[in-house]
Protein backbone atom coordinates (compact mmCIF):
# COMPACT_ATOMS: atom_id res chain seq x y z
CA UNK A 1 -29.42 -37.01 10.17
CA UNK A 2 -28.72 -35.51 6.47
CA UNK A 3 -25.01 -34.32 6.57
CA UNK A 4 -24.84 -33.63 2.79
CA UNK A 5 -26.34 -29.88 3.31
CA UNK A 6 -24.09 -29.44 5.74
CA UNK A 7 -20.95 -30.61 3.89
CA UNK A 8 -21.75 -28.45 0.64
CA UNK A 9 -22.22 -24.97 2.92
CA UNK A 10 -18.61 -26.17 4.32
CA UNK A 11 -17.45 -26.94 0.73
CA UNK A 12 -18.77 -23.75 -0.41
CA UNK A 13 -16.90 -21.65 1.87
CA UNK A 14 -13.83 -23.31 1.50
CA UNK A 15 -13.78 -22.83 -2.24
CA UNK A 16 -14.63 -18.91 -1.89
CA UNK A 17 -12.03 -18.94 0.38
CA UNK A 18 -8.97 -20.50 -2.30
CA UNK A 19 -10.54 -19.84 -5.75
CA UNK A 20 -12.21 -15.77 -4.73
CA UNK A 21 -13.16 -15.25 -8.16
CA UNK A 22 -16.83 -16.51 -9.90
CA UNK A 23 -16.81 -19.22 -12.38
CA UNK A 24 -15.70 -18.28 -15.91
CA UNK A 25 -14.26 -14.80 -14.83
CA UNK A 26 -10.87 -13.95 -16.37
CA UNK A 27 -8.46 -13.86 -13.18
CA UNK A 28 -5.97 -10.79 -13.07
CA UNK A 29 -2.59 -10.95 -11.95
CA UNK A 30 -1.71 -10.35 -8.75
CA UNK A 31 1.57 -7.92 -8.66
CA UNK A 32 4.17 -8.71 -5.93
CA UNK A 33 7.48 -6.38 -5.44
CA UNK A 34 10.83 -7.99 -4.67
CA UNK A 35 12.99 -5.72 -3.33
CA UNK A 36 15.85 -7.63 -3.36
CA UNK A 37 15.98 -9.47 -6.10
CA UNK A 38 15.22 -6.48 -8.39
CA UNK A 39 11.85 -7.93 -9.73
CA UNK A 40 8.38 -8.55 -10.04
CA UNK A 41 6.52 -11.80 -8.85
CA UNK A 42 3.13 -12.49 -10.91
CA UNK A 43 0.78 -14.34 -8.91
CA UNK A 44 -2.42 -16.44 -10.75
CA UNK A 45 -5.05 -15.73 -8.21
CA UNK A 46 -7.43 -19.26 -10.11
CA UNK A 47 -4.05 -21.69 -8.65
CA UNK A 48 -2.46 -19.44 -6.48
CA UNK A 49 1.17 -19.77 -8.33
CA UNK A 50 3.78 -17.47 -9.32
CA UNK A 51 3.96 -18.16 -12.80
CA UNK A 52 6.77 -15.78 -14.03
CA UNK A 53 9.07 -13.15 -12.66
CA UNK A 54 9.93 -10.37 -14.32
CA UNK A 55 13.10 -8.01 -14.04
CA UNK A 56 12.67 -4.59 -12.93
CA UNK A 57 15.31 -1.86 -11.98
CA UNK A 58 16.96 -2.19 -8.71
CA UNK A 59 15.24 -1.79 -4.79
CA UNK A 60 11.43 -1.84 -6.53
CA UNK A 61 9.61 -0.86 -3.39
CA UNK A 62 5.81 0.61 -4.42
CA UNK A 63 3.53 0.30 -7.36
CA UNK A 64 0.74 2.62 -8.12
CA UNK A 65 -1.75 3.07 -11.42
CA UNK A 66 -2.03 5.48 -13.74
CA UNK A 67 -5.04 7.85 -14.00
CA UNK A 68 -6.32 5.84 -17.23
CA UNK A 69 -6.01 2.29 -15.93
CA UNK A 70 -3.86 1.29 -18.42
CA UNK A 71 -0.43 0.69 -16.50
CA UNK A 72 0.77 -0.08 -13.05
CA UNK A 73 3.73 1.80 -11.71
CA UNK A 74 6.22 -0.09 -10.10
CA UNK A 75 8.70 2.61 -8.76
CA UNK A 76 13.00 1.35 -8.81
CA UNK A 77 14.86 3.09 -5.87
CA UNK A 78 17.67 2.44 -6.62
CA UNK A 79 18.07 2.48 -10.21
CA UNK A 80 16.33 5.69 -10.87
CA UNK A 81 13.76 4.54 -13.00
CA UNK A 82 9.76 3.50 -13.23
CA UNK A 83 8.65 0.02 -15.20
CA UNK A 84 5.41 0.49 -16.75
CA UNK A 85 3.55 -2.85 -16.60
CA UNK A 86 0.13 -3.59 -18.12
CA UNK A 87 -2.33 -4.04 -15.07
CA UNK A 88 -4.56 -6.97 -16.96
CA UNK A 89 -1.41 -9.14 -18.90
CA UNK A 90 1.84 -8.36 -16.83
CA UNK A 91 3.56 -7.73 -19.58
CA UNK A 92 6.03 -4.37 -19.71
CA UNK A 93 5.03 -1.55 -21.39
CA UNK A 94 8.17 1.10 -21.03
CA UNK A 95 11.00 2.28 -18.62
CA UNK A 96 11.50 5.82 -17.31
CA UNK A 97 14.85 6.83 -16.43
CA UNK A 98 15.97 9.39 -15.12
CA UNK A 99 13.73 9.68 -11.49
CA UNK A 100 15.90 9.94 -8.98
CA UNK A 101 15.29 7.36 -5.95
CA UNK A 102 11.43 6.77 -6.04
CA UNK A 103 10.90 4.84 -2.96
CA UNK A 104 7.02 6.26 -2.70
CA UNK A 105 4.77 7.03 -5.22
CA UNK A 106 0.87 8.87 -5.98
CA UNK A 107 -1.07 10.57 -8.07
CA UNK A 108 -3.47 13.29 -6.97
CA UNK A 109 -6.80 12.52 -7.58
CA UNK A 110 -7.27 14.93 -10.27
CA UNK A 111 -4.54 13.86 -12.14
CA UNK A 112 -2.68 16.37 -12.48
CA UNK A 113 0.02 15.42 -9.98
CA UNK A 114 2.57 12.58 -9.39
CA UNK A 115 4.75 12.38 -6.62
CA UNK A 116 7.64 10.43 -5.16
CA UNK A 117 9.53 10.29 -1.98
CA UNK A 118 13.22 9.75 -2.36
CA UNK A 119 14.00 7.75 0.88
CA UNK A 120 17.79 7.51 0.46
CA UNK A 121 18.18 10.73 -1.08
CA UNK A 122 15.75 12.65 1.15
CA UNK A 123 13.36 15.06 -0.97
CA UNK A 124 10.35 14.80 -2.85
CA UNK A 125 9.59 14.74 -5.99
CA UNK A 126 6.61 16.55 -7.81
CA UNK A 127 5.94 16.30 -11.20
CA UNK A 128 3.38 17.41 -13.87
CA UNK A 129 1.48 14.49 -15.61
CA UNK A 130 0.04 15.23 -19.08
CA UNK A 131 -1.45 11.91 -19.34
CA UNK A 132 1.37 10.05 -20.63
CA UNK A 133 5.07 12.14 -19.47
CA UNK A 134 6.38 13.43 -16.24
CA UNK A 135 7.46 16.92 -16.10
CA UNK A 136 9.72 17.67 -13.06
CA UNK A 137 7.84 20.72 -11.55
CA UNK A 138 9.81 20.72 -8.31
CA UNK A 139 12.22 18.94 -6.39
CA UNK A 140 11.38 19.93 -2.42
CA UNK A 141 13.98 18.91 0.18
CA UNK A 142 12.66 17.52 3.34
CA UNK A 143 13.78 15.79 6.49
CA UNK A 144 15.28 12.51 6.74
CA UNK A 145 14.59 9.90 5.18
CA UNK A 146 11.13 10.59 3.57
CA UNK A 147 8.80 7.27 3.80
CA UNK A 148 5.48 7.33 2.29
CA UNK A 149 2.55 9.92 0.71
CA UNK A 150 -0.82 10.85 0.67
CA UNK A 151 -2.63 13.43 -1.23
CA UNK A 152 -5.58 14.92 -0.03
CA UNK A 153 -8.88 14.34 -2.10
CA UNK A 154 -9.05 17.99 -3.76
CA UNK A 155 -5.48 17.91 -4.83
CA UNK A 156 -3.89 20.51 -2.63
CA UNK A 157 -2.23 18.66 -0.63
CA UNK A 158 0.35 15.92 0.05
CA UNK A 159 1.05 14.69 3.53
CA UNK A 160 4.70 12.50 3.91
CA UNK A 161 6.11 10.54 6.77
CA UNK A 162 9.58 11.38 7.69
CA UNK A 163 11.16 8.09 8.79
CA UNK A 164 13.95 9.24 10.62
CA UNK A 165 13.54 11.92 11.66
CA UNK A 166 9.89 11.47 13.25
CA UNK A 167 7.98 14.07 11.47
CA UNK A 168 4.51 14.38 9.30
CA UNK A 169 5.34 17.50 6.83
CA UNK A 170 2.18 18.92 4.63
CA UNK A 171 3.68 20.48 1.28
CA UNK A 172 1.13 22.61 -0.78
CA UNK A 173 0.74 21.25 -4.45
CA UNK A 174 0.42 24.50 -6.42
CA UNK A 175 3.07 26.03 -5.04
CA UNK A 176 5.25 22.91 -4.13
CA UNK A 177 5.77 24.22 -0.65
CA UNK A 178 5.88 23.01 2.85
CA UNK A 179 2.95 24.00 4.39
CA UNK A 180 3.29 22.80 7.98
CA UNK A 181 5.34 20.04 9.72
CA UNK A 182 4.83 18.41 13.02
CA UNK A 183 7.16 15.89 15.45
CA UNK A 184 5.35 12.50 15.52
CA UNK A 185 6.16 9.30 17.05
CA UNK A 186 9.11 7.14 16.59
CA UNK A 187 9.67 5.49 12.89
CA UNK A 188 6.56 7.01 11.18
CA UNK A 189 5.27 5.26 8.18
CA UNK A 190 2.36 5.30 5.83
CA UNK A 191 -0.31 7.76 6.33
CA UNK A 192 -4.06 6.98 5.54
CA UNK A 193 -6.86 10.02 5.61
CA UNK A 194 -10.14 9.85 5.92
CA UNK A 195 -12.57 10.29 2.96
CA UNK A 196 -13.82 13.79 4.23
CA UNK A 197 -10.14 14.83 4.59
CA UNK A 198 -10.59 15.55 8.24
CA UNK A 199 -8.56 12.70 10.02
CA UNK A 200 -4.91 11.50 9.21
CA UNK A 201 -3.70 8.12 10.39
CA UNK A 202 -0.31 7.82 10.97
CA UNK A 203 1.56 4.39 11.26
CA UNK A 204 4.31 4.01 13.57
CA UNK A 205 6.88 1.24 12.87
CA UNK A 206 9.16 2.33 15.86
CA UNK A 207 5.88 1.92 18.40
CA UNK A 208 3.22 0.11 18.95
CA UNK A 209 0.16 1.75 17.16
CA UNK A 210 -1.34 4.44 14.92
CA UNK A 211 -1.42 8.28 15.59
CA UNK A 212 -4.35 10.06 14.70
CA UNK A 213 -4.36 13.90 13.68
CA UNK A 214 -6.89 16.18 13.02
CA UNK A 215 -5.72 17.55 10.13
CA UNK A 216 -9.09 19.75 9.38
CA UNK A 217 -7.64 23.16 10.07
CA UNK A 218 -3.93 25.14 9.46
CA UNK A 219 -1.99 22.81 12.05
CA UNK A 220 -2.35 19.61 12.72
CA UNK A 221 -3.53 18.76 15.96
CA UNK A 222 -2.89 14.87 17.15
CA UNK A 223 -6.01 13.18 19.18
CA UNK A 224 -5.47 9.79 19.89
CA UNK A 225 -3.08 7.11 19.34
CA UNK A 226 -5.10 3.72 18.25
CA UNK A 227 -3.12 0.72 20.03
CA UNK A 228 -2.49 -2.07 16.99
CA UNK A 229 0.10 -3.81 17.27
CA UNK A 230 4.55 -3.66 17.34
CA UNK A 231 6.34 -1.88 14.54
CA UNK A 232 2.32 -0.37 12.83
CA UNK A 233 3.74 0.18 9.24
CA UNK A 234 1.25 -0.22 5.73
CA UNK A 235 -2.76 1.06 5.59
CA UNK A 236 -5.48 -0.58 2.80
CA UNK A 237 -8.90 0.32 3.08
CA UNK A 238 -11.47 -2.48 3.48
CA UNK A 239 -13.51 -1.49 0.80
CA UNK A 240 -16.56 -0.57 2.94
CA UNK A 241 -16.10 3.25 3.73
CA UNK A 242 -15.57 2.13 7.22
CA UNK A 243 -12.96 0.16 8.27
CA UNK A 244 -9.04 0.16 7.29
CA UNK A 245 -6.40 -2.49 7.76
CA UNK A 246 -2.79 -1.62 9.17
CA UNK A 247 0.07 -3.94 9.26
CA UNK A 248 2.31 -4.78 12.28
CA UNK A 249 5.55 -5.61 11.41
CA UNK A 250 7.16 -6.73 14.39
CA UNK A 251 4.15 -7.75 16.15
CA UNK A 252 3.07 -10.36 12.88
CA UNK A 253 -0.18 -9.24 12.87
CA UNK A 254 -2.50 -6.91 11.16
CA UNK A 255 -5.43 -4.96 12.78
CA UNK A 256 -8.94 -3.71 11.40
CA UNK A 257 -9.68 -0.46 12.35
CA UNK A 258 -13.12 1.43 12.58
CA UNK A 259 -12.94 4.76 10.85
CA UNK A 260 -16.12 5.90 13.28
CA UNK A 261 -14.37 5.06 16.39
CA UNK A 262 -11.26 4.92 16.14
CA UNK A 263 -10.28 2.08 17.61
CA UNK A 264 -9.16 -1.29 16.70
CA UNK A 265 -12.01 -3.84 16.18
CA UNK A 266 -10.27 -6.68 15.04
CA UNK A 267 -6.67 -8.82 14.81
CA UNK A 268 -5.48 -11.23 12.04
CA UNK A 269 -2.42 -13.66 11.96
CA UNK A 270 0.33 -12.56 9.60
CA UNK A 271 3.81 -14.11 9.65
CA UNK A 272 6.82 -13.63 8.59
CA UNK A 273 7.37 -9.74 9.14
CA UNK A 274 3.46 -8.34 7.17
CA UNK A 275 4.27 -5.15 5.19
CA UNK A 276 2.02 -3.88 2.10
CA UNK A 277 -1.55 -5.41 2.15
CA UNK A 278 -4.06 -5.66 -0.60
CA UNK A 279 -7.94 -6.59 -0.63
CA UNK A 280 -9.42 -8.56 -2.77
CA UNK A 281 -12.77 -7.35 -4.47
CA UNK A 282 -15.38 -8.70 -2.55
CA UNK A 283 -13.14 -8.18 1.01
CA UNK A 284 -12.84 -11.82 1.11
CA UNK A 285 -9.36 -12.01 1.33
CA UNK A 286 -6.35 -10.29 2.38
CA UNK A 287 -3.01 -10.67 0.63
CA UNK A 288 -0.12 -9.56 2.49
CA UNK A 289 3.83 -9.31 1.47
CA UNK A 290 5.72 -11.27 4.35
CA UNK A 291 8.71 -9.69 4.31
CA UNK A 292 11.42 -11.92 5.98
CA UNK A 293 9.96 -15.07 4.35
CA UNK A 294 9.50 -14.04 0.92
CA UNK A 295 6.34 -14.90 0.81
CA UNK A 296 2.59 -13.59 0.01
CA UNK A 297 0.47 -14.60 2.57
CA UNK A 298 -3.35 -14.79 1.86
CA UNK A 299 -5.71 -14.53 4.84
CA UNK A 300 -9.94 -14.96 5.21
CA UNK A 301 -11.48 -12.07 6.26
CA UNK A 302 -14.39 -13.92 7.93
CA UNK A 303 -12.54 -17.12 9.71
CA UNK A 304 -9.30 -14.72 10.26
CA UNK A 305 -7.14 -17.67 9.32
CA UNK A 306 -4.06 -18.02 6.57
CA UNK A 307 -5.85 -19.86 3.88
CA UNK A 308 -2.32 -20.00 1.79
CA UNK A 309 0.89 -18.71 1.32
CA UNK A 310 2.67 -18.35 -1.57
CA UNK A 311 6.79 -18.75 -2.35
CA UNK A 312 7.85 -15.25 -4.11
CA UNK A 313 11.31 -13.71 -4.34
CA UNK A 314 13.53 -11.74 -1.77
CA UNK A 315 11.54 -9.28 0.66
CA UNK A 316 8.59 -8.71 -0.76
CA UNK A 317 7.44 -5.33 -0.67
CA UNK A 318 4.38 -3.75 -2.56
CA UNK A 319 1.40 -6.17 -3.47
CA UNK A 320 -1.58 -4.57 -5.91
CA UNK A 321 -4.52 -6.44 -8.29
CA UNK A 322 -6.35 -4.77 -10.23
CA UNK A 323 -9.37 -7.01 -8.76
CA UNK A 324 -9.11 -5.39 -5.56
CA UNK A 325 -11.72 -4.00 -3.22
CA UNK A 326 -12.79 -0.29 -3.46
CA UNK A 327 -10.15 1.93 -2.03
């Protein structure tokens, strides 16, 4: 019996599995927040090593690019600011002080808006983007402890997670009022919606799963609750219009969820306390921030196995590449 076909389909997976990108192709960084340790890890995704760190303001929690693709956001809680970064070399562009506890951060999609949560401070932020400054439009006081953001596909509309005080709130754009707010389960999180703008997924760290809401018409209406997983917390789409993955932070997992459905349709292994996920650009790969053991753990999509992990800094937080599957 030949084996030798056999062996090179096995060696073929298992080096699109550790080295994702094709021969020859220039590699992008791979971004990973320490919240701690008041930096940012760079990860080479060809040898899987942090090669540098750099130093960012204090508590960076989220990163986010600009409209142009030029820079990645990495938003400093605690030291007021935003570090500039260049998405392709890692190297820093600027510093913008002066934003006062940016836990979250988005733009709209026409790029007219940026926002950020203040989680310590408890309001959001919403500013005017010219292309290249922020212009304070409004500062909106909310609830306690505002957690994440998402903004609607038309613009109109930002959706935010109130962590402690178990609310969704809707705040109109143009006007930089609340719109509606609604009592949710316990510890809500990050908030995912649908492409049509229809359905709002709602992560709950306190529980065990994912609210849904209807958020199609004036109020909100909640349908379902999608069972993931302990402590649901961080959303990334799988790239495929379908499906979107959701972190479990307490249960060390993360789940796959069908868009169609509604329900959960698959489970990976995740260690170590799984917060912010990214996908890499054919869905190949996950790479998820493991928050108690500062590490970035990378897991096949297909086999649903941890192909690596990587040593980063001090509770790792936000992971982004600009190689990353369609959102």
């Amino acid at each position: 019996m030949n084996f030798l076909p056999r062996f090179a389909t096995v060696l073929t997976v298992w080096f699109a599995a550790i080295f994702p990108f094709p021969a020859g192709a220039q590699a992008r960084p791979i971004f990973v927040l320490n919240s701690l340790d008041a930096s940012v890890s760079i990860v080479d995704p060809a040898t899987w090593k942090e090669t540098r760190r750099i130093s960012t303001g204090k508590e960076p929690h989220h990163l986010y690019m600009t409209p142009d693709e030029k820079s990645i956001i990495i938003a400093n809680a605690l030291s007021d600011s935003l570090t500039f970064i260049d998405p392709k070399t890692a190297e820093v562009q600027r510093t913008v002080r002066g934003i006062l506890d940016p836990y979250q951060l988005r733009f709209s999609p026409d790029m007219k808006w940026f926002v950020t949560a203040a989680n310590r401070l408890n309001h959001v932020d919403i500013y005017r983007w010219d292309g290249k400054d922020l212009t304070l439009a409004k500062r909106v006081a909310s609830s306690k402890t505002p957690s994440h953001l998402w903004i609607d596909s038309k613009s109109t509309t930002v959706f935010v997670s109130m962590q402690d005080s178990d609310e969704l709130v809707a705040v109109d754009l143009a006007t930089q009022t609340p719109k509606w707010r609604v009592k949710t389960g316990p510890m809500p999180a990050d908030v995912y919606v649908t492409a049509d703008d229809k359905t709002l997924l709602l992560g709950l760290t306190g529980g065990n799963g994912v609210e849904v809401y209807d958020v199609s018409g004036k109020e909100p209406k909640r349908t379902k609750v999608i069972g993931t997983g302990d402590g649901a917390h961080a959303f990334r789409a799988a790239g495929d219009k379908r499906h979107v993955f959701v972190s479990n932070r307490v249960a060390n997992t993360i789940s796959k969820i069908d868009l169609q459905t509604l329900e959960a349709v698959g489970h990976y292994p995740a260690p170590g306390g799984p917060d912010c996920i990214e996908v890499s650009a054919g869905g190949k790969l996950l790479m998820v921030s493991s928050r108690w053991a500062r590490k970035l753990t990378v897991i096949d999509t297909e086999s649903r196995k941890i192909v690596r992990q990587v040593n980063v800094g001090k509770s790792p937080h936000g992971v982004w590449t600009l190689d990353h599957a369609p959102r």
